[in-house]
C-alpha atoms as a PDB file:
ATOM      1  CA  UNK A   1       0.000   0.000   0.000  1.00  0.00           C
ATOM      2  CA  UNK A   2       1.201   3.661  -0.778  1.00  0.00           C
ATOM      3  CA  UNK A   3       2.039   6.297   1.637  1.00  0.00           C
ATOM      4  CA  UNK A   4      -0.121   9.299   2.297  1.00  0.00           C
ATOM      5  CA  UNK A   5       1.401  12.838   2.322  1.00  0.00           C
ATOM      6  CA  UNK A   6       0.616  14.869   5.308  1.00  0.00           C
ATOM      7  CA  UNK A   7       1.223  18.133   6.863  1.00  0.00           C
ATOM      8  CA  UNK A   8       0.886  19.120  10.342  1.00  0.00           C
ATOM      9  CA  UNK A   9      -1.337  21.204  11.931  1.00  0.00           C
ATOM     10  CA  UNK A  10      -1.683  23.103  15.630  1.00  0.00           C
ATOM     11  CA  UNK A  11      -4.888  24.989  17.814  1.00  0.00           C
ATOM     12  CA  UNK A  12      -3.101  28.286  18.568  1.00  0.00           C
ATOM     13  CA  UNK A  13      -3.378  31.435  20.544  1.00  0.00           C
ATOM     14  CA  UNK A  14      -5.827  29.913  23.000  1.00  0.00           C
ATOM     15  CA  UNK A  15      -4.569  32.139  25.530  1.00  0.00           C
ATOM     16  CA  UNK A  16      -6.408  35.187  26.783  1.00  0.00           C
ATOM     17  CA  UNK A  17      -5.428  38.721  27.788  1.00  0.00           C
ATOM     18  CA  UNK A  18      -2.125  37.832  30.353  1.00  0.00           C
ATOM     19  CA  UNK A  19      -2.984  33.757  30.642  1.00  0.00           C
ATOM     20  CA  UNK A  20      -1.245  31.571  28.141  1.00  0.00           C
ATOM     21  CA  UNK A  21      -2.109  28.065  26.851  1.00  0.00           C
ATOM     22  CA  UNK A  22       0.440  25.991  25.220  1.00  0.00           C
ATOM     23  CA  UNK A  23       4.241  27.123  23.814  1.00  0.00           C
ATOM     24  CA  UNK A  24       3.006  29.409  20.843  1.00  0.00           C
ATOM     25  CA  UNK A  25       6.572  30.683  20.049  1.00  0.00           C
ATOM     26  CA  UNK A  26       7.965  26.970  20.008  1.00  0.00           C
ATOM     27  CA  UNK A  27       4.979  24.875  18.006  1.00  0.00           C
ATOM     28  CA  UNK A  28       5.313  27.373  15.249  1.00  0.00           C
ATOM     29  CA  UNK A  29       8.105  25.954  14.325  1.00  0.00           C
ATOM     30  CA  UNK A  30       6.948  22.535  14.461  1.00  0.00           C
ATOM     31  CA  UNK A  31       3.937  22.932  11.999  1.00  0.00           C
ATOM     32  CA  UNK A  32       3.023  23.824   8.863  1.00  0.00           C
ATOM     33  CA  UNK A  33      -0.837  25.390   9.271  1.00  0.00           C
ATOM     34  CA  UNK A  34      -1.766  27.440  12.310  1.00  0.00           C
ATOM     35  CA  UNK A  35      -5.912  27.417  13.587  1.00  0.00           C
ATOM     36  CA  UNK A  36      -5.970  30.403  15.041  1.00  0.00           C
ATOM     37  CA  UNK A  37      -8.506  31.112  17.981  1.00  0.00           C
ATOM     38  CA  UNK A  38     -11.182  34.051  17.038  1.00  0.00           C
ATOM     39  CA  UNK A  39     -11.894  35.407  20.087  1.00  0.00           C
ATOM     40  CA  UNK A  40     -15.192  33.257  21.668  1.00  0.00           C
ATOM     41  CA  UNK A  41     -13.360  30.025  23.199  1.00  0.00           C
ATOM     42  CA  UNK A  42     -10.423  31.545  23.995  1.00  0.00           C
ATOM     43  CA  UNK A  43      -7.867  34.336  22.333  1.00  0.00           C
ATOM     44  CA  UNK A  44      -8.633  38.307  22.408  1.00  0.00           C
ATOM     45  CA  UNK A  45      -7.321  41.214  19.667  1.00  0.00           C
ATOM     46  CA  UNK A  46      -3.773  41.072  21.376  1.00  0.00           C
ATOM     47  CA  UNK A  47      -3.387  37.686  21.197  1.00  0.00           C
ATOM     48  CA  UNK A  48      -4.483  37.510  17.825  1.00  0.00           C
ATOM     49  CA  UNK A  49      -2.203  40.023  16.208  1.00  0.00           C
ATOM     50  CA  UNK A  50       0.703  38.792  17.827  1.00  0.00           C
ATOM     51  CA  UNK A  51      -0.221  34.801  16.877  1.00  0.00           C
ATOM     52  CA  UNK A  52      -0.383  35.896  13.474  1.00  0.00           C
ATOM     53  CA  UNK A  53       2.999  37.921  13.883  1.00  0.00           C
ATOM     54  CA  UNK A  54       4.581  34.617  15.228  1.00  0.00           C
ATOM     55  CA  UNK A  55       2.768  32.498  11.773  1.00  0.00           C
ATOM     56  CA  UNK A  56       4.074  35.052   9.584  1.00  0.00           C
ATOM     57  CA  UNK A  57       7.726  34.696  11.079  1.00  0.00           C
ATOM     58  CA  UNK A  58       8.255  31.409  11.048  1.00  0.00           C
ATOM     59  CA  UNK A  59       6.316  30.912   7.060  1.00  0.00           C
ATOM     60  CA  UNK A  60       3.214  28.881   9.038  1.00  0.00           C
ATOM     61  CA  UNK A  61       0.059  29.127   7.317  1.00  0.00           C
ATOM     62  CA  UNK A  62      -3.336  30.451   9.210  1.00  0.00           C
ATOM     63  CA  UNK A  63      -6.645  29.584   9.198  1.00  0.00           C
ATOM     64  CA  UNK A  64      -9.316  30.504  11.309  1.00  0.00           C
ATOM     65  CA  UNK A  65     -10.692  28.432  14.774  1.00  0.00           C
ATOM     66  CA  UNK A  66     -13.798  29.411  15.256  1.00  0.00           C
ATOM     67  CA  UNK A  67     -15.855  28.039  18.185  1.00  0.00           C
ATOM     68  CA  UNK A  68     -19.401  27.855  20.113  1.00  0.00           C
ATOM     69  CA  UNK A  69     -19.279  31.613  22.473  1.00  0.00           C
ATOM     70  CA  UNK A  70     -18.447  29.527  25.635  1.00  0.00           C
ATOM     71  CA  UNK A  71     -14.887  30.822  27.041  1.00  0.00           C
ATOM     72  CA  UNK A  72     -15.616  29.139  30.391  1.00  0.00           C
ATOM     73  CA  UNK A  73     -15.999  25.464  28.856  1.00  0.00           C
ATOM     74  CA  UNK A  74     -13.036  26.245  26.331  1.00  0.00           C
ATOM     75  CA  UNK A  75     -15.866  25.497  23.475  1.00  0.00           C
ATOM     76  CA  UNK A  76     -15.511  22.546  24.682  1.00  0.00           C
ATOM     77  CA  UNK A  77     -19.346  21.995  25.690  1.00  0.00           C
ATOM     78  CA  UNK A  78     -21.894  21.563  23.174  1.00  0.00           C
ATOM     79  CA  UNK A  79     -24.842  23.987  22.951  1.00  0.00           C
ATOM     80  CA  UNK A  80     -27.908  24.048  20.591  1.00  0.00           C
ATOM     81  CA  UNK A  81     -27.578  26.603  17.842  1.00  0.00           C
ATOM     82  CA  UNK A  82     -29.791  26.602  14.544  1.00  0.00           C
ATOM     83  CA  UNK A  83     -27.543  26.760  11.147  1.00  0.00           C
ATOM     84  CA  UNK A  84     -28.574  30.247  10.385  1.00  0.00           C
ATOM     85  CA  UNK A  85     -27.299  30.898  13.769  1.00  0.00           C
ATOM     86  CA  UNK A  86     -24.148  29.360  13.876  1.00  0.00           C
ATOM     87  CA  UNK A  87     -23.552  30.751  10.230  1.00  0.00           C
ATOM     88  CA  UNK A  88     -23.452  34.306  12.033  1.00  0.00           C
ATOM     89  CA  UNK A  89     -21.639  33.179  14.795  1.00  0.00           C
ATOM     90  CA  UNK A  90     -18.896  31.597  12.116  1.00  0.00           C
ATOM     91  CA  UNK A  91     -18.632  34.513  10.877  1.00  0.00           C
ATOM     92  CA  UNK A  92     -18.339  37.138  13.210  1.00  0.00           C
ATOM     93  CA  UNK A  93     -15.392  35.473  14.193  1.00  0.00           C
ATOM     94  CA  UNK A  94     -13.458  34.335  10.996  1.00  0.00           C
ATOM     95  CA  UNK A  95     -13.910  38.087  10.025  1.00  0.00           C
ATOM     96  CA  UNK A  96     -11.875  39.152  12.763  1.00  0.00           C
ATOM     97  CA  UNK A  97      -9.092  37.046  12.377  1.00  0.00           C
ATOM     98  CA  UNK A  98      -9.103  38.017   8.459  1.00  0.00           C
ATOM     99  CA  UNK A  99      -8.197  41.822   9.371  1.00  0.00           C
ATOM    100  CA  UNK A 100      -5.268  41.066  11.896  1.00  0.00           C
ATOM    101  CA  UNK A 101      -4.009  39.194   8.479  1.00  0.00           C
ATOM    102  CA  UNK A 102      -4.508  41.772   6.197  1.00  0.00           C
ATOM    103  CA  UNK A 103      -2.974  43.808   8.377  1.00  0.00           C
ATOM    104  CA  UNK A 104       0.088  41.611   8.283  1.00  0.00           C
ATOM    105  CA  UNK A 105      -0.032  41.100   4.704  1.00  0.00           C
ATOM    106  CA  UNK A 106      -1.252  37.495   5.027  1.00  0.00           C
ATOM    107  CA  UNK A 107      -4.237  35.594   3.506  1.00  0.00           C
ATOM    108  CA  UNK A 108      -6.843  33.181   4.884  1.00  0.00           C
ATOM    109  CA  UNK A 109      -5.693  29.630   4.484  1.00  0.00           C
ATOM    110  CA  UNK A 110      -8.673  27.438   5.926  1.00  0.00           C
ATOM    111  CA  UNK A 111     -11.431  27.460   8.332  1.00  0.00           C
ATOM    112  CA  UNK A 112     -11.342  24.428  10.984  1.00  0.00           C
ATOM    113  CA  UNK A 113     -13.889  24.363  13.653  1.00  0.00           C
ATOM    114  CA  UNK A 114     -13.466  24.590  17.425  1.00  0.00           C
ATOM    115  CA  UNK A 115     -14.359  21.211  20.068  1.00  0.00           C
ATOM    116  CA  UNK A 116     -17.411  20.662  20.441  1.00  0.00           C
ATOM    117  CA  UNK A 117     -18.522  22.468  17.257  1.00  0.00           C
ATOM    118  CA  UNK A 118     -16.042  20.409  15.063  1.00  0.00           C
ATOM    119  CA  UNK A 119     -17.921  17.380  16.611  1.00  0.00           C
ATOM    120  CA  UNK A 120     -21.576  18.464  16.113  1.00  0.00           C
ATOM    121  CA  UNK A 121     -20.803  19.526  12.576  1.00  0.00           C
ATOM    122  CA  UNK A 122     -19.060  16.609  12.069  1.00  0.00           C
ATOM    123  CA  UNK A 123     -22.043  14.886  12.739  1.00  0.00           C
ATOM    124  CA  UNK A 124     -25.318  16.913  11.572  1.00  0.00           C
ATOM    125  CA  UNK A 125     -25.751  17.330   7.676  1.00  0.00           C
ATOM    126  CA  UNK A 126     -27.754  21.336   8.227  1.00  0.00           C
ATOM    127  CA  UNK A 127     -24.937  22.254  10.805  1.00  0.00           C
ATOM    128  CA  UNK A 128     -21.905  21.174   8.423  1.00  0.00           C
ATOM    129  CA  UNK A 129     -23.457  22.936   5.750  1.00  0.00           C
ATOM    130  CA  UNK A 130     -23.723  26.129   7.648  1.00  0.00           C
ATOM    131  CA  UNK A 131     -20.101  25.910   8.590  1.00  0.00           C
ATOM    132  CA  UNK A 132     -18.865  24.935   5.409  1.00  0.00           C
ATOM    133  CA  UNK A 133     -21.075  27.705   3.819  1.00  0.00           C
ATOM    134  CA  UNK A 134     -19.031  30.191   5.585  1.00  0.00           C
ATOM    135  CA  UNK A 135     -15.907  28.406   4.656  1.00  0.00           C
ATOM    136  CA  UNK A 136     -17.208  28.953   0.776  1.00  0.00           C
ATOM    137  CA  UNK A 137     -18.250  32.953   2.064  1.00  0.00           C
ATOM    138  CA  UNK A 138     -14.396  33.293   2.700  1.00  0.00           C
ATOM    139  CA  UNK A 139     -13.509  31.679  -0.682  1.00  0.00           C
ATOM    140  CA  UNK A 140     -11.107  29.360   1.105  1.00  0.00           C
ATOM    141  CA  UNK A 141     -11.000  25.378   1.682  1.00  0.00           C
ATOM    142  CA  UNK A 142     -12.661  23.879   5.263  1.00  0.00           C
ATOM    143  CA  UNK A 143     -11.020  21.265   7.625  1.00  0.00           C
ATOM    144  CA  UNK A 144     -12.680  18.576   9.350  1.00  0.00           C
ATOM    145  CA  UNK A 145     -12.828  14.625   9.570  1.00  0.00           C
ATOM    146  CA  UNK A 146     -12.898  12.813   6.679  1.00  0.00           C
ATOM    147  CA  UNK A 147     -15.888  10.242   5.928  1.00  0.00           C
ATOM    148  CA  UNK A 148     -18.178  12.381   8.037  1.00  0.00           C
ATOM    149  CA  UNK A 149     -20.784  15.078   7.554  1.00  0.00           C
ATOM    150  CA  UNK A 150     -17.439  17.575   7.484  1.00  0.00           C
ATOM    151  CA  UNK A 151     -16.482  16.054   3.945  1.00  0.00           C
ATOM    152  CA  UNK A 152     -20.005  15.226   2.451  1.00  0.00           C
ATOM    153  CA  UNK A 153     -20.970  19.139   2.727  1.00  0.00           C
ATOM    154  CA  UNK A 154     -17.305  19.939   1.563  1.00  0.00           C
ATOM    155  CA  UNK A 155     -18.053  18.229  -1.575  1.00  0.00           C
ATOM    156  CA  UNK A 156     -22.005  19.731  -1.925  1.00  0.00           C
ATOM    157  CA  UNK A 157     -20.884  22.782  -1.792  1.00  0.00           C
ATOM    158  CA  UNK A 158     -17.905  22.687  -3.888  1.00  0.00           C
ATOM    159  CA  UNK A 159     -15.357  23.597  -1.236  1.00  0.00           C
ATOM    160  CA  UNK A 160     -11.846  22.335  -1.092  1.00  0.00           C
ATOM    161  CA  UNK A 161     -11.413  19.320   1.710  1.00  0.00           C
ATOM    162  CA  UNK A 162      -8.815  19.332   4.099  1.00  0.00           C
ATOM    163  CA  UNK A 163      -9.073  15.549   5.863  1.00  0.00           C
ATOM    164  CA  UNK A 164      -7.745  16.122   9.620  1.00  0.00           C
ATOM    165  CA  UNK A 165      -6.421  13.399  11.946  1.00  0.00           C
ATOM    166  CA  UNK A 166      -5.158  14.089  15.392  1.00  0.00           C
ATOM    167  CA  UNK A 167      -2.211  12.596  17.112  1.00  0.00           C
ATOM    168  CA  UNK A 168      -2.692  13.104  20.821  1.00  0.00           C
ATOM    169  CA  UNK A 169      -7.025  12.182  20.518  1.00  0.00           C
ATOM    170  CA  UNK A 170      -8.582   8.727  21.256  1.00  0.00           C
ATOM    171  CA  UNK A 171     -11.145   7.599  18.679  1.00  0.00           C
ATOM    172  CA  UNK A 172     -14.242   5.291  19.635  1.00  0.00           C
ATOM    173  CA  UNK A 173     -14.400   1.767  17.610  1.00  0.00           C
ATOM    174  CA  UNK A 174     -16.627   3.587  15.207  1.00  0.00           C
ATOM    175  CA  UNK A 175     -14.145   5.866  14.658  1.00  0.00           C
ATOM    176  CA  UNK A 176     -15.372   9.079  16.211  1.00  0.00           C
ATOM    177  CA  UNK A 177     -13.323  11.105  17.366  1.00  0.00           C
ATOM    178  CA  UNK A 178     -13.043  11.311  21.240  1.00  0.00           C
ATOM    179  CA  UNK A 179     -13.166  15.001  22.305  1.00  0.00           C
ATOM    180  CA  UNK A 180     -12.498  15.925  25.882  1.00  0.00           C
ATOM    181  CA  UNK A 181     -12.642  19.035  28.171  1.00  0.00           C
ATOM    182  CA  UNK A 182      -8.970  18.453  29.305  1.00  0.00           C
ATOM    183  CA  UNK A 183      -6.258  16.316  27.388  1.00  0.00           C
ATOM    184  CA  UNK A 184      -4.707  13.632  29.378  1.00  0.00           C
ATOM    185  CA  UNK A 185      -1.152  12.812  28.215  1.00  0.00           C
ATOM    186  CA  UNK A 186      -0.100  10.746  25.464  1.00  0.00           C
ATOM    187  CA  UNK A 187       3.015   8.501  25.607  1.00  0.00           C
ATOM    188  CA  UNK A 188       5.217   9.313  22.350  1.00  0.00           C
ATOM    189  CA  UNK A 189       5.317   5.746  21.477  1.00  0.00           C
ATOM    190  CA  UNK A 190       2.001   5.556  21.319  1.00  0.00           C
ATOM    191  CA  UNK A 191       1.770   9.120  19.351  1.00  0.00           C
ATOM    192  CA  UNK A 192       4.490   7.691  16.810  1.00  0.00           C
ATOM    193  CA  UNK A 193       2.733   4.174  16.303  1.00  0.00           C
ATOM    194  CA  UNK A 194      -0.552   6.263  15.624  1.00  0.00           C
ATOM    195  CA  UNK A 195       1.571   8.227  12.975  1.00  0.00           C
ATOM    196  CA  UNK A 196       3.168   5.810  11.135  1.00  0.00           C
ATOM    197  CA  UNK A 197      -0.192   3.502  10.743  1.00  0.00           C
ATOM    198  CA  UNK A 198      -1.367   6.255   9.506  1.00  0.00           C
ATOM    199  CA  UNK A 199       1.213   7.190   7.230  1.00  0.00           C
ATOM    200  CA  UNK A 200       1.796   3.898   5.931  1.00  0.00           C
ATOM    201  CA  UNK A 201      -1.149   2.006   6.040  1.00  0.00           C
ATOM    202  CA  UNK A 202      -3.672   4.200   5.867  1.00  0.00           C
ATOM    203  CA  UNK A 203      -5.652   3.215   9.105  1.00  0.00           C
ATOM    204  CA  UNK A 204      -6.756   5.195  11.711  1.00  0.00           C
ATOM    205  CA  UNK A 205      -5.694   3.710  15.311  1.00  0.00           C
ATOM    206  CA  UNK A 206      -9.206   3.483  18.082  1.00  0.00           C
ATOM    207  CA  UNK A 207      -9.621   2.589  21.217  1.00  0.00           C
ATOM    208  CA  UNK A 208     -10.147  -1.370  19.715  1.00  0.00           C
ATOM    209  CA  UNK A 209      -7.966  -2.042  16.802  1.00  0.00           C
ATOM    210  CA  UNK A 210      -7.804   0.274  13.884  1.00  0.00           C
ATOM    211  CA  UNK A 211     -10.148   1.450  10.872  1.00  0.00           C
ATOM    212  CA  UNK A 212      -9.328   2.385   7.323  1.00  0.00           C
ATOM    213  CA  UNK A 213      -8.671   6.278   6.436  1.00  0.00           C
ATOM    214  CA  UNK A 214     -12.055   7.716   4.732  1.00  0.00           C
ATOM    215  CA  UNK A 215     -12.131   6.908   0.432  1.00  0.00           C
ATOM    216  CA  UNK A 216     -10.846   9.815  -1.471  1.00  0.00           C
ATOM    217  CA  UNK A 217      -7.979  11.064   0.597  1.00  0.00           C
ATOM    218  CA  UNK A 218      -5.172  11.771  -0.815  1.00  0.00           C
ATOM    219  CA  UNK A 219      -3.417  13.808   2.013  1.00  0.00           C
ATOM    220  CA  UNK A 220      -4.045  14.277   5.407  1.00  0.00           C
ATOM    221  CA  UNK A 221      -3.500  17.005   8.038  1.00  0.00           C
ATOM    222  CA  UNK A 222      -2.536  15.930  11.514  1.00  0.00           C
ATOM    223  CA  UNK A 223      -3.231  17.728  14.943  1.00  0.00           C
ATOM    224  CA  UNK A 224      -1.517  17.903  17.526  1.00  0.00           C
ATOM    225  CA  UNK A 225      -3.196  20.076  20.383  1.00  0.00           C
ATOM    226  CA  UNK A 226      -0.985  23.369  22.303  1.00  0.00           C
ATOM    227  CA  UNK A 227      -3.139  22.265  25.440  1.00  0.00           C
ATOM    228  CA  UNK A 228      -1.793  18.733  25.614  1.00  0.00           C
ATOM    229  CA  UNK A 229       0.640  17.890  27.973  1.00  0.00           C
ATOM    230  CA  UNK A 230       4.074  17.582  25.898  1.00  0.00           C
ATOM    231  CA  UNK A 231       2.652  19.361  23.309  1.00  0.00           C
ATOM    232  CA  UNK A 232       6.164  20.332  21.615  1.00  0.00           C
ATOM    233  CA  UNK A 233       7.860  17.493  22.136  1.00  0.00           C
ATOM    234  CA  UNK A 234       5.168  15.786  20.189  1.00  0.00           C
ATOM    235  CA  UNK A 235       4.515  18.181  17.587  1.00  0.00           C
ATOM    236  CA  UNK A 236       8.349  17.919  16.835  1.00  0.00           C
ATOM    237  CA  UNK A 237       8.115  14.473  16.744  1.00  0.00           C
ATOM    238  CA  UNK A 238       5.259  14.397  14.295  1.00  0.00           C
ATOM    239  CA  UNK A 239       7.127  16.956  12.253  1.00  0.00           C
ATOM    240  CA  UNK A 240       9.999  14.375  11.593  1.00  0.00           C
ATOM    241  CA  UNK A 241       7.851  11.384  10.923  1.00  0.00           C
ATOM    242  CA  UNK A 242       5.965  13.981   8.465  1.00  0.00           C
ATOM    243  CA  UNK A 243       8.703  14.900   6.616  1.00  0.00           C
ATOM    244  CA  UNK A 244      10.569  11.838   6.319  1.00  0.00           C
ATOM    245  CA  UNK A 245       7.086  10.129   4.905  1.00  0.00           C
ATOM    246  CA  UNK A 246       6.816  13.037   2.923  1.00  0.00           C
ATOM    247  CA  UNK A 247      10.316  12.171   1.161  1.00  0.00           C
ATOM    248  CA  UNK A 248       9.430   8.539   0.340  1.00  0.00           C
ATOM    249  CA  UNK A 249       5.666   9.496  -0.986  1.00  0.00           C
ATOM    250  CA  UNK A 250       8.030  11.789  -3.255  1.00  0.00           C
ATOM    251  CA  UNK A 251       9.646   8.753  -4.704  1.00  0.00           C
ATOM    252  CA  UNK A 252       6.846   6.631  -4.950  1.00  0.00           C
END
């Protein structure tokens, strides 16, 4: 079986006003994309100029991380919102990030969602739509979990698919993926036998065995989370694996 390309990808600027989350100034160089926090899970107008600063430095591209308005749950709670609703809400907050990169000469890259967002539009066809609708407002591509709702209203609407896997999450036998208020730690052997079943075999690791990657991916992005304990010691070590798999899908 052939290799898969992949990139990697980090949640940043999840601080807020003089509180940080996670080692901003040391994942950036670990990653290729940036999801930048918009303000209503966690970030603020500071924080987001000077994450985008940081992107633009090290040559990471951003996209926007837009989340359910619930700072005390980290948007990590779900809420009910109607599509209309969560449309606005979408993009309230992607507009904001788009003026701290104009203002750095930078352009939108993507649009992933935030927790427990990412999860109900993962799963509910009207909800994925709305997100992905704002995704195709911004002219840029959305990115969610492949073989779910994410993916299906990626390809109704006609906007480019970025499949996501994450290194440091658990995912059910069903192959949901396991989202949690706080992120326990991961042992880097298991993060790097996750990666490379992924890489080369195209099978996503669960809590009971493993489960073929989604049809029609060609590339993947992984995450690896600012808020998990470790986080740049595994986001380095994802970034090797990544770009020595990258080399051999080159000579494939």
């Amino acid at each position: 079986m052939s290799r898969i390309r992949a990139t990697v990808n980090c949640d940043m600027g999840e601080g807020y006003s003089l509180y940080k989350m996670g080692d901003d100034e040391a994942l950036m160089k670990t990653i290729h994309l940036a999801n930048v926090a918009c303000g209503f899970h966690a970030s603020d107008f500071a924080i987001m100029n000077e994450t985008v600063r940081l992107a633009k430095a090290n040559n990471v591209l951003v996209g926007a991380h837009p989340s359910l308005p619930d700072k005390q749950g980290f948007g990590r709670r779900e809420m009910a919102m109607e599509p209309d609703e969560l449309a606005s809400c979408f993009i309230y907050q992607v507009g904001a990030l788009l003026g701290f990169l104009i203002a750095h000469g930078l352009t939108m890259n993507h649009i992933k969602p935030h927790g427990a967002v990412y999860a109900m539009t993962a799963r509910d066809p009207a909800l994925a739509r709305a997100a992905v609708g704002v995704a195709k407002t911004f002219n840029v591509p959305f990115m969610g979990l492949a073989g779910t709702q994410h993916q299906s209203a990626a390809q109704e609407l006609g906007v480019p698919f970025i499949a996501e896997w994450f290194a440091d999450l658990e995912y059910s036998p069903e192959g949901k993926l396991i989202i949690t208020k706080k992120h326990d730690p991961v042992p880097l052997s298991a993060v790097k036998d996750r990666v490379n079943r992924l890489l080369e075999q195209k099978q996503i690791t669960t809590t009971s065995g493993t489960l073929p990657l989604a049809e029609g991916v060609s590339e993947v992005s992984i995450c690896c989370h600012s808020d998990t304990p470790g986080a740049v010691e595994i986001a380095e070590t994802v970034k090797a694996l990544v770009d020595a798999n990258n080399k051999l899908v080159g000579t494939q």
